[in-house]
PDB file of N, CA and C in Angstrom:
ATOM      1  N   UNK A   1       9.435  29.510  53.136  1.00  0.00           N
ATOM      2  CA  UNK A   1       8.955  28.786  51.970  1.00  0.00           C
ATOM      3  C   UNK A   1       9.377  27.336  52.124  1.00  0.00           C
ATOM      4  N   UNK A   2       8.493  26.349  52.025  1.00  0.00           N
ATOM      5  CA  UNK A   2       9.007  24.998  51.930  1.00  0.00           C
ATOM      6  C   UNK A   2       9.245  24.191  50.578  1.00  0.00           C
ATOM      7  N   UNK A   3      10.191  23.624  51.351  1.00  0.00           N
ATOM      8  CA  UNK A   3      10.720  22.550  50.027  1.00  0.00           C
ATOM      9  C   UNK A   3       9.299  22.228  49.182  1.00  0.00           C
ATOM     10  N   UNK A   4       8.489  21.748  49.674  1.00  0.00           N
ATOM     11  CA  UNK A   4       7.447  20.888  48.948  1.00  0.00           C
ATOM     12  C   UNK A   4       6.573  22.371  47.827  1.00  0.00           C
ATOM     13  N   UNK A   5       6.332  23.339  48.191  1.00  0.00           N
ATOM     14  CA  UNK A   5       6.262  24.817  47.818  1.00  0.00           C
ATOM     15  C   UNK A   5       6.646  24.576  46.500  1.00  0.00           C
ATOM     16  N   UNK A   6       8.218  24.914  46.587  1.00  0.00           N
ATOM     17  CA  UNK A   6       9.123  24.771  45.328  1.00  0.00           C
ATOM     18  C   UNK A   6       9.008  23.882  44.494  1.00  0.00           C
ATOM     19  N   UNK A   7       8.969  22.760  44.977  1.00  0.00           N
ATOM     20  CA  UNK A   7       9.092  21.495  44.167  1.00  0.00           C
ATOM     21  C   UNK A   7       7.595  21.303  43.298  1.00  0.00           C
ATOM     22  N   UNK A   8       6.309  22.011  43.704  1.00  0.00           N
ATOM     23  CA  UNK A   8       5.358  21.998  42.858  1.00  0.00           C
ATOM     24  C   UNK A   8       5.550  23.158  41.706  1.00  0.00           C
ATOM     25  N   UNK A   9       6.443  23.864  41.380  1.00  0.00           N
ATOM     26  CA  UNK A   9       6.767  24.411  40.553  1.00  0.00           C
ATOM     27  C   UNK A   9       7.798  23.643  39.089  1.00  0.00           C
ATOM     28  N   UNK A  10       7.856  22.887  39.788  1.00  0.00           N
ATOM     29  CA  UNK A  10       8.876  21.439  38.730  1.00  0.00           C
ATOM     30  C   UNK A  10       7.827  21.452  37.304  1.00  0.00           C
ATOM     31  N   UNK A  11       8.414  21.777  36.507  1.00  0.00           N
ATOM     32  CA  UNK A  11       7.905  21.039  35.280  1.00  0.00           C
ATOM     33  C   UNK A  11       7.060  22.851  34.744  1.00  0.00           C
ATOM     34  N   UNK A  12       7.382  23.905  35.363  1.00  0.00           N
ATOM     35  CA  UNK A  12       7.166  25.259  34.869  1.00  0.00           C
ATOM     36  C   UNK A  12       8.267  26.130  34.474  1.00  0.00           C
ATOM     37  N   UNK A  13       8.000  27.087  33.629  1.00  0.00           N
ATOM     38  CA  UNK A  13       9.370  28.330  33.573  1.00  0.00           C
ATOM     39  C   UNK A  13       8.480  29.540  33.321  1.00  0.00           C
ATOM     40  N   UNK A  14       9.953  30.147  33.490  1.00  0.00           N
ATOM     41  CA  UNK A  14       9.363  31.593  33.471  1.00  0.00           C
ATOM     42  C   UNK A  14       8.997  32.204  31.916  1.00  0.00           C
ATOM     43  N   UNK A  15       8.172  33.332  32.462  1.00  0.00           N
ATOM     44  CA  UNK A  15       7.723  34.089  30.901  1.00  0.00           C
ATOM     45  C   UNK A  15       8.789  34.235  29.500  1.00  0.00           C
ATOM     46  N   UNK A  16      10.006  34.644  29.816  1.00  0.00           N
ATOM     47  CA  UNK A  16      10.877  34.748  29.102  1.00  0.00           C
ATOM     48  C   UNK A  16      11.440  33.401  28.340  1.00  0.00           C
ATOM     49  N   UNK A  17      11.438  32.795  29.255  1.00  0.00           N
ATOM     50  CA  UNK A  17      11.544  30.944  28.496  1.00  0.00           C
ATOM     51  C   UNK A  17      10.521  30.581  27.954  1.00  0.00           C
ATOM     52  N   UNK A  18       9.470  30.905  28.174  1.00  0.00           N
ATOM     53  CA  UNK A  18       8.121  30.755  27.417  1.00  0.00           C
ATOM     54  C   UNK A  18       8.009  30.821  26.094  1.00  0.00           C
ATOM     55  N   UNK A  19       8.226  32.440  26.250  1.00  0.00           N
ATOM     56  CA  UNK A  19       8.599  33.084  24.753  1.00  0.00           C
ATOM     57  C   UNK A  19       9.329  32.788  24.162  1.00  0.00           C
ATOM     58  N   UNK A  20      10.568  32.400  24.064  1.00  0.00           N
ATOM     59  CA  UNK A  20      11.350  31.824  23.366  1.00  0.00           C
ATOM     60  C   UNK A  20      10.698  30.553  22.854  1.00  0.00           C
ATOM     61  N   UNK A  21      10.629  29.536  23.588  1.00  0.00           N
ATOM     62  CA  UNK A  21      10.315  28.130  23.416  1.00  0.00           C
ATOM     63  C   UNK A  21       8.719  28.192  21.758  1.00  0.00           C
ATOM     64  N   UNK A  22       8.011  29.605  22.234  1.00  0.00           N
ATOM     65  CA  UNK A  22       7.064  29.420  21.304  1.00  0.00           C
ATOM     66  C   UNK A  22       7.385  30.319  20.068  1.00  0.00           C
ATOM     67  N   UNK A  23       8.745  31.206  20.628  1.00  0.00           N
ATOM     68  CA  UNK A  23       8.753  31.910  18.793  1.00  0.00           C
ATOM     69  C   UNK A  23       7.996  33.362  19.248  1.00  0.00           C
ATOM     70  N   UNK A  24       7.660  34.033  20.180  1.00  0.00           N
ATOM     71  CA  UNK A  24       7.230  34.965  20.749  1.00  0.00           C
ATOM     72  C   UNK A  24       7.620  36.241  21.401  1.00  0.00           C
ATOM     73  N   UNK A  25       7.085  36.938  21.710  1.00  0.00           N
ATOM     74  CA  UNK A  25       7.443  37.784  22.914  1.00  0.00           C
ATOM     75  C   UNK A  25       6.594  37.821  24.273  1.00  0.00           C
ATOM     76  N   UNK A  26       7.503  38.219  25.143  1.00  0.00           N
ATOM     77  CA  UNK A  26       7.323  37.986  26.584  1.00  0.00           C
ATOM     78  C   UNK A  26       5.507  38.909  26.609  1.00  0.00           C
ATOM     79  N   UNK A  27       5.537  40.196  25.388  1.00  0.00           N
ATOM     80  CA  UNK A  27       4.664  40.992  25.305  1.00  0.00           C
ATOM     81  C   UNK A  27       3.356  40.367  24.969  1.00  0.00           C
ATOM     82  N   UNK A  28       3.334  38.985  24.286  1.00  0.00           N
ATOM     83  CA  UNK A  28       2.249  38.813  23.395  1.00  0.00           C
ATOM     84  C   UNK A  28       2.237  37.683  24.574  1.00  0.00           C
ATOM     85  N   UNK A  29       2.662  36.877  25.385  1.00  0.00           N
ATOM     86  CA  UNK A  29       2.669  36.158  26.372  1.00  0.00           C
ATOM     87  C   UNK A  29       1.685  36.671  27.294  1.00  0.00           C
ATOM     88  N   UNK A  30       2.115  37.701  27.586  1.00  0.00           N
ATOM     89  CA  UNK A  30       1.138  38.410  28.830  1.00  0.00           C
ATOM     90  C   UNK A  30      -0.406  38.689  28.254  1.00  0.00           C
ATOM     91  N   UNK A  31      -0.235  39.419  27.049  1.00  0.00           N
ATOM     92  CA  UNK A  31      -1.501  39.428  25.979  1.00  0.00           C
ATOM     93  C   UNK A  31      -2.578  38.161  26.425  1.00  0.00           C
ATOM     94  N   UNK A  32      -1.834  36.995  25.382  1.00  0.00           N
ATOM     95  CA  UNK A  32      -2.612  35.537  26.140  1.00  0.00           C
ATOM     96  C   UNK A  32      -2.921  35.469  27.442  1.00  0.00           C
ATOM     97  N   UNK A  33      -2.013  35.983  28.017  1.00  0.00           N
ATOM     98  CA  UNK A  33      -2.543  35.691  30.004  1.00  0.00           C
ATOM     99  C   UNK A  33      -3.809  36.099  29.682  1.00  0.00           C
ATOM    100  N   UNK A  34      -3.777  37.349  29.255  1.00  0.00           N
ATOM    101  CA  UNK A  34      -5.448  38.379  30.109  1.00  0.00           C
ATOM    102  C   UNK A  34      -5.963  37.651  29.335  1.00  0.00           C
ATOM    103  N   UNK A  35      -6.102  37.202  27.834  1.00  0.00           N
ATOM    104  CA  UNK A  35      -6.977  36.689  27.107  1.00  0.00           C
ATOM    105  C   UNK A  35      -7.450  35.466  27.413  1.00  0.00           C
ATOM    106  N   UNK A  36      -6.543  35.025  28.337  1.00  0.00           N
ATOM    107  CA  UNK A  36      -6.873  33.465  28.832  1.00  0.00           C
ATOM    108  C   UNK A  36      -6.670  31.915  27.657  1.00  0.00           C
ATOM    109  N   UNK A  37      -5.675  32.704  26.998  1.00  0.00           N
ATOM    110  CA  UNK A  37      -5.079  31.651  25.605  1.00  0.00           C
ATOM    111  C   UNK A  37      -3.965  30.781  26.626  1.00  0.00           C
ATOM    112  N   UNK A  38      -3.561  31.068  27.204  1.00  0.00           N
ATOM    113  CA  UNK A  38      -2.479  30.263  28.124  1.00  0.00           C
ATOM    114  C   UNK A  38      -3.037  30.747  29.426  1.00  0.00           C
ATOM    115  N   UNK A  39      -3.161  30.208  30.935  1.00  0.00           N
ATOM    116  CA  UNK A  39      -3.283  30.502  32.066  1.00  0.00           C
ATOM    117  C   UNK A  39      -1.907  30.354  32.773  1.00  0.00           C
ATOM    118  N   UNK A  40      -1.124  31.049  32.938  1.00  0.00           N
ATOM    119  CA  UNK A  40       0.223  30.669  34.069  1.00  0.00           C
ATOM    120  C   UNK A  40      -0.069  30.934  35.632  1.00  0.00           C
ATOM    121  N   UNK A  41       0.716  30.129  36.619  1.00  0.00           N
ATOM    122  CA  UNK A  41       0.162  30.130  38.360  1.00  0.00           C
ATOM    123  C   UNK A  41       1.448  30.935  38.070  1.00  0.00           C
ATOM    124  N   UNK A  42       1.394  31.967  39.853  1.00  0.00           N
ATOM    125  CA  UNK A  42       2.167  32.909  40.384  1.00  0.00           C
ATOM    126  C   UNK A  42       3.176  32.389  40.896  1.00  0.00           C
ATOM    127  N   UNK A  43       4.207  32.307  41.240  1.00  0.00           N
ATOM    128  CA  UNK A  43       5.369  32.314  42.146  1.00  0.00           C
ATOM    129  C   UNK A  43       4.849  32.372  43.620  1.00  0.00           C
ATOM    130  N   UNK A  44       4.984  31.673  44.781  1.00  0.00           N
ATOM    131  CA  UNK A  44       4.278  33.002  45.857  1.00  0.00           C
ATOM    132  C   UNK A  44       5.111  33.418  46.597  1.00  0.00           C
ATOM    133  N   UNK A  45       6.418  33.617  45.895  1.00  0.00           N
ATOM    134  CA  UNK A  45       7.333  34.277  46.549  1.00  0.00           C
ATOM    135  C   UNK A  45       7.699  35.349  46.008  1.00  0.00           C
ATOM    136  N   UNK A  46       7.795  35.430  44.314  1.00  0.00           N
ATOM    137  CA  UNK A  46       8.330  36.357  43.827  1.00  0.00           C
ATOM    138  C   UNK A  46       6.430  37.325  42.505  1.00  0.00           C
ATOM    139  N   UNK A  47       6.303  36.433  42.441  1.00  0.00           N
ATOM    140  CA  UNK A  47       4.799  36.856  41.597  1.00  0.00           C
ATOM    141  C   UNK A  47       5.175  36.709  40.553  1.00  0.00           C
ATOM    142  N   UNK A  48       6.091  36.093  40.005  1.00  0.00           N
ATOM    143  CA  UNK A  48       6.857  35.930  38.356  1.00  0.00           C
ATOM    144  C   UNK A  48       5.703  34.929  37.391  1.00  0.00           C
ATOM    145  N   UNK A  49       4.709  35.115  36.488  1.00  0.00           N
ATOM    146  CA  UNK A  49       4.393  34.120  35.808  1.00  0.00           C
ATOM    147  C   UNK A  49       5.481  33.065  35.509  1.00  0.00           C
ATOM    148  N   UNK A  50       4.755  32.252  35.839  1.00  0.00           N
ATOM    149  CA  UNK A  50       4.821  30.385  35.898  1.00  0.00           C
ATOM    150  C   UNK A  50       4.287  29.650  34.707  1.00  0.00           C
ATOM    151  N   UNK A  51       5.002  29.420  33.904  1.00  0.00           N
ATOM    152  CA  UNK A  51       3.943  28.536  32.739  1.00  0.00           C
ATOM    153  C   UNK A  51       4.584  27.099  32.435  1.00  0.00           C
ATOM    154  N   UNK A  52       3.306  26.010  32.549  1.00  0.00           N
ATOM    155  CA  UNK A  52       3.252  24.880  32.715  1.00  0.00           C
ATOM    156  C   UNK A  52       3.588  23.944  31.413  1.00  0.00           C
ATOM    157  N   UNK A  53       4.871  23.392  31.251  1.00  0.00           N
ATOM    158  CA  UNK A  53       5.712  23.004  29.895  1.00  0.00           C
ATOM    159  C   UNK A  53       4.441  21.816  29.343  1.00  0.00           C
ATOM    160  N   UNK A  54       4.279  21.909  29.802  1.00  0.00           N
ATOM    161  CA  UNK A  54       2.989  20.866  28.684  1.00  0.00           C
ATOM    162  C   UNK A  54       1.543  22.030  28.532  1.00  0.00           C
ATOM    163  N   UNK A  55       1.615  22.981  29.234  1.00  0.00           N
ATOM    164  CA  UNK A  55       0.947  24.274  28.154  1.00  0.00           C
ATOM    165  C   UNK A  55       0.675  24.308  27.119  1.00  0.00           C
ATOM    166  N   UNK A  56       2.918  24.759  27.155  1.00  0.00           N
ATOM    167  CA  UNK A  56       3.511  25.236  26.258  1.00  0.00           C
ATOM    168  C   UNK A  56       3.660  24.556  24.875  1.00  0.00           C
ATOM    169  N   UNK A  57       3.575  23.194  25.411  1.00  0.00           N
ATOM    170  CA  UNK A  57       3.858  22.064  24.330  1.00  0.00           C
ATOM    171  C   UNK A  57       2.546  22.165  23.540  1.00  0.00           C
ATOM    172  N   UNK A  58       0.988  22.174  23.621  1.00  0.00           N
ATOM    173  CA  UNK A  58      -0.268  22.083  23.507  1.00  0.00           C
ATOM    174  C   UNK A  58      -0.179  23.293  22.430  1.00  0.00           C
ATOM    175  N   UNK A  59       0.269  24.641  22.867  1.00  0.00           N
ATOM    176  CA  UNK A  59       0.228  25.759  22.906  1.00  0.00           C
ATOM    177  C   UNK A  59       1.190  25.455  20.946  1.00  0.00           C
ATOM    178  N   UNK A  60       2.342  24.841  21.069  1.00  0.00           N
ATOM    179  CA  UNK A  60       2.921  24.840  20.204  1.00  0.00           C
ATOM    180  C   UNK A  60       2.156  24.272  18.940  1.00  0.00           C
ATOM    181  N   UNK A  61       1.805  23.022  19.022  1.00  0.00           N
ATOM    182  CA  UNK A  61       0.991  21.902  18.584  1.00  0.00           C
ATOM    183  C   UNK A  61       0.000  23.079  17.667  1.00  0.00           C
ATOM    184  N   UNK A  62      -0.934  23.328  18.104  1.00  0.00           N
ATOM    185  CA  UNK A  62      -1.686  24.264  18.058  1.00  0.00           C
ATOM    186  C   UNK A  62      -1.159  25.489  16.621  1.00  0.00           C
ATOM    187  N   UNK A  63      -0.131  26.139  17.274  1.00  0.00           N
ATOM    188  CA  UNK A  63       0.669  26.640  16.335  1.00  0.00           C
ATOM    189  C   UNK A  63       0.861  25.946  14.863  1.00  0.00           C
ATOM    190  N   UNK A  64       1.244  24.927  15.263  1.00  0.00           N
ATOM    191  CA  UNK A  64       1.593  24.149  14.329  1.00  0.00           C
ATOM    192  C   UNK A  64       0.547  24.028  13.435  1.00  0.00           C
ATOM    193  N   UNK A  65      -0.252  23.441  14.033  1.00  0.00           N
ATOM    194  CA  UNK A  65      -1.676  22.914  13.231  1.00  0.00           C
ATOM    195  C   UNK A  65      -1.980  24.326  12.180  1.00  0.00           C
ATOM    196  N   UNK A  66      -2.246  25.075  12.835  1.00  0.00           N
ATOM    197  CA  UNK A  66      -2.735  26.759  12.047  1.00  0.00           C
ATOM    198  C   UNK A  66      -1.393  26.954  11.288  1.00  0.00           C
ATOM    199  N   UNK A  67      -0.407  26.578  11.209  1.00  0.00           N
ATOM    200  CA  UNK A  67       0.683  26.960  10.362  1.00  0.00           C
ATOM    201  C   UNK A  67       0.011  26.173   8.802  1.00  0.00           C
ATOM    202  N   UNK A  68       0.196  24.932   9.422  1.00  0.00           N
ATOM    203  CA  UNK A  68       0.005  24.049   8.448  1.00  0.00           C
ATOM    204  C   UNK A  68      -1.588  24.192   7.583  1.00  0.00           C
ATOM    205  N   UNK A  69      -2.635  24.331   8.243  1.00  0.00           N
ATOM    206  CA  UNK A  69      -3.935  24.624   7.428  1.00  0.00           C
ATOM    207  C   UNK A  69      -3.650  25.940   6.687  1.00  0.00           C
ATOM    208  N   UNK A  70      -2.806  27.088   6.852  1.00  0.00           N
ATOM    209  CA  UNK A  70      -2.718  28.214   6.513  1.00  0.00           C
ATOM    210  C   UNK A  70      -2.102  27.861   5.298  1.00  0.00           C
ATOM    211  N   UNK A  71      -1.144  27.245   5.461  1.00  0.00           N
ATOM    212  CA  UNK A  71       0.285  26.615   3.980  1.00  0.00           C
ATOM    213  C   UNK A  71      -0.685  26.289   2.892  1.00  0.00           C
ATOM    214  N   UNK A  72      -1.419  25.052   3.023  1.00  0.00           N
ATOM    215  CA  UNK A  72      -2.718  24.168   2.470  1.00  0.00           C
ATOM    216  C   UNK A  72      -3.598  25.574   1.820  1.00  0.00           C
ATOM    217  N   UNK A  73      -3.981  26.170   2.678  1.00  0.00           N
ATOM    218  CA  UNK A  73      -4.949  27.187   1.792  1.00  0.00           C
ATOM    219  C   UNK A  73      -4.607  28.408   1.106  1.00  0.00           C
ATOM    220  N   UNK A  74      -3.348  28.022   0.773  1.00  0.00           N
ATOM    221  CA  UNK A  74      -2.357  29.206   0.103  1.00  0.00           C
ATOM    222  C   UNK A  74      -2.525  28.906  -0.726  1.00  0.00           C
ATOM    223  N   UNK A  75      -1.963  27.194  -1.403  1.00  0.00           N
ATOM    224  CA  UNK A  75      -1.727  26.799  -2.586  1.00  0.00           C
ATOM    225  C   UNK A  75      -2.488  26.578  -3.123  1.00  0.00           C
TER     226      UNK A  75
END
């Protein structure tokens, strides 16, 4: 495996950090994979989903937004 390999993985984490970061589970993570709500690249060493922190950030945002229109149409 080469350095340069690895180093294009900079700025990803794994599923479990994922989930956390969005308030989730690793379960509903994978869900999105197949659904294609998040796309994560493979490892090609280990096959571990890879998800790309500005995804995640998009991914949050997003969250956010539907939190907030949901609040609004409560009251």
């Amino acid at each position: 495996m080469s350095a340069s390999t690895l180093m294009s993985f900079e700025g990803y984490i794994r599923i479990a950090e994922a989930a956390a970061v969005l308030g989730v589970t690793t379960k509903t993570m994978r869900n999105w994979d197949r659904a294609g709500k998040v796309v994560p690249r493979r490892h090609p060493v280990n096959g571990y989903r890879m998800y790309a922190i500005e995804d995640l950030a998009a991914l949050l945002e997003e969250k956010k937004a539907e939190s907030t229109s949901s609040d609004s149409n409560g009251r």
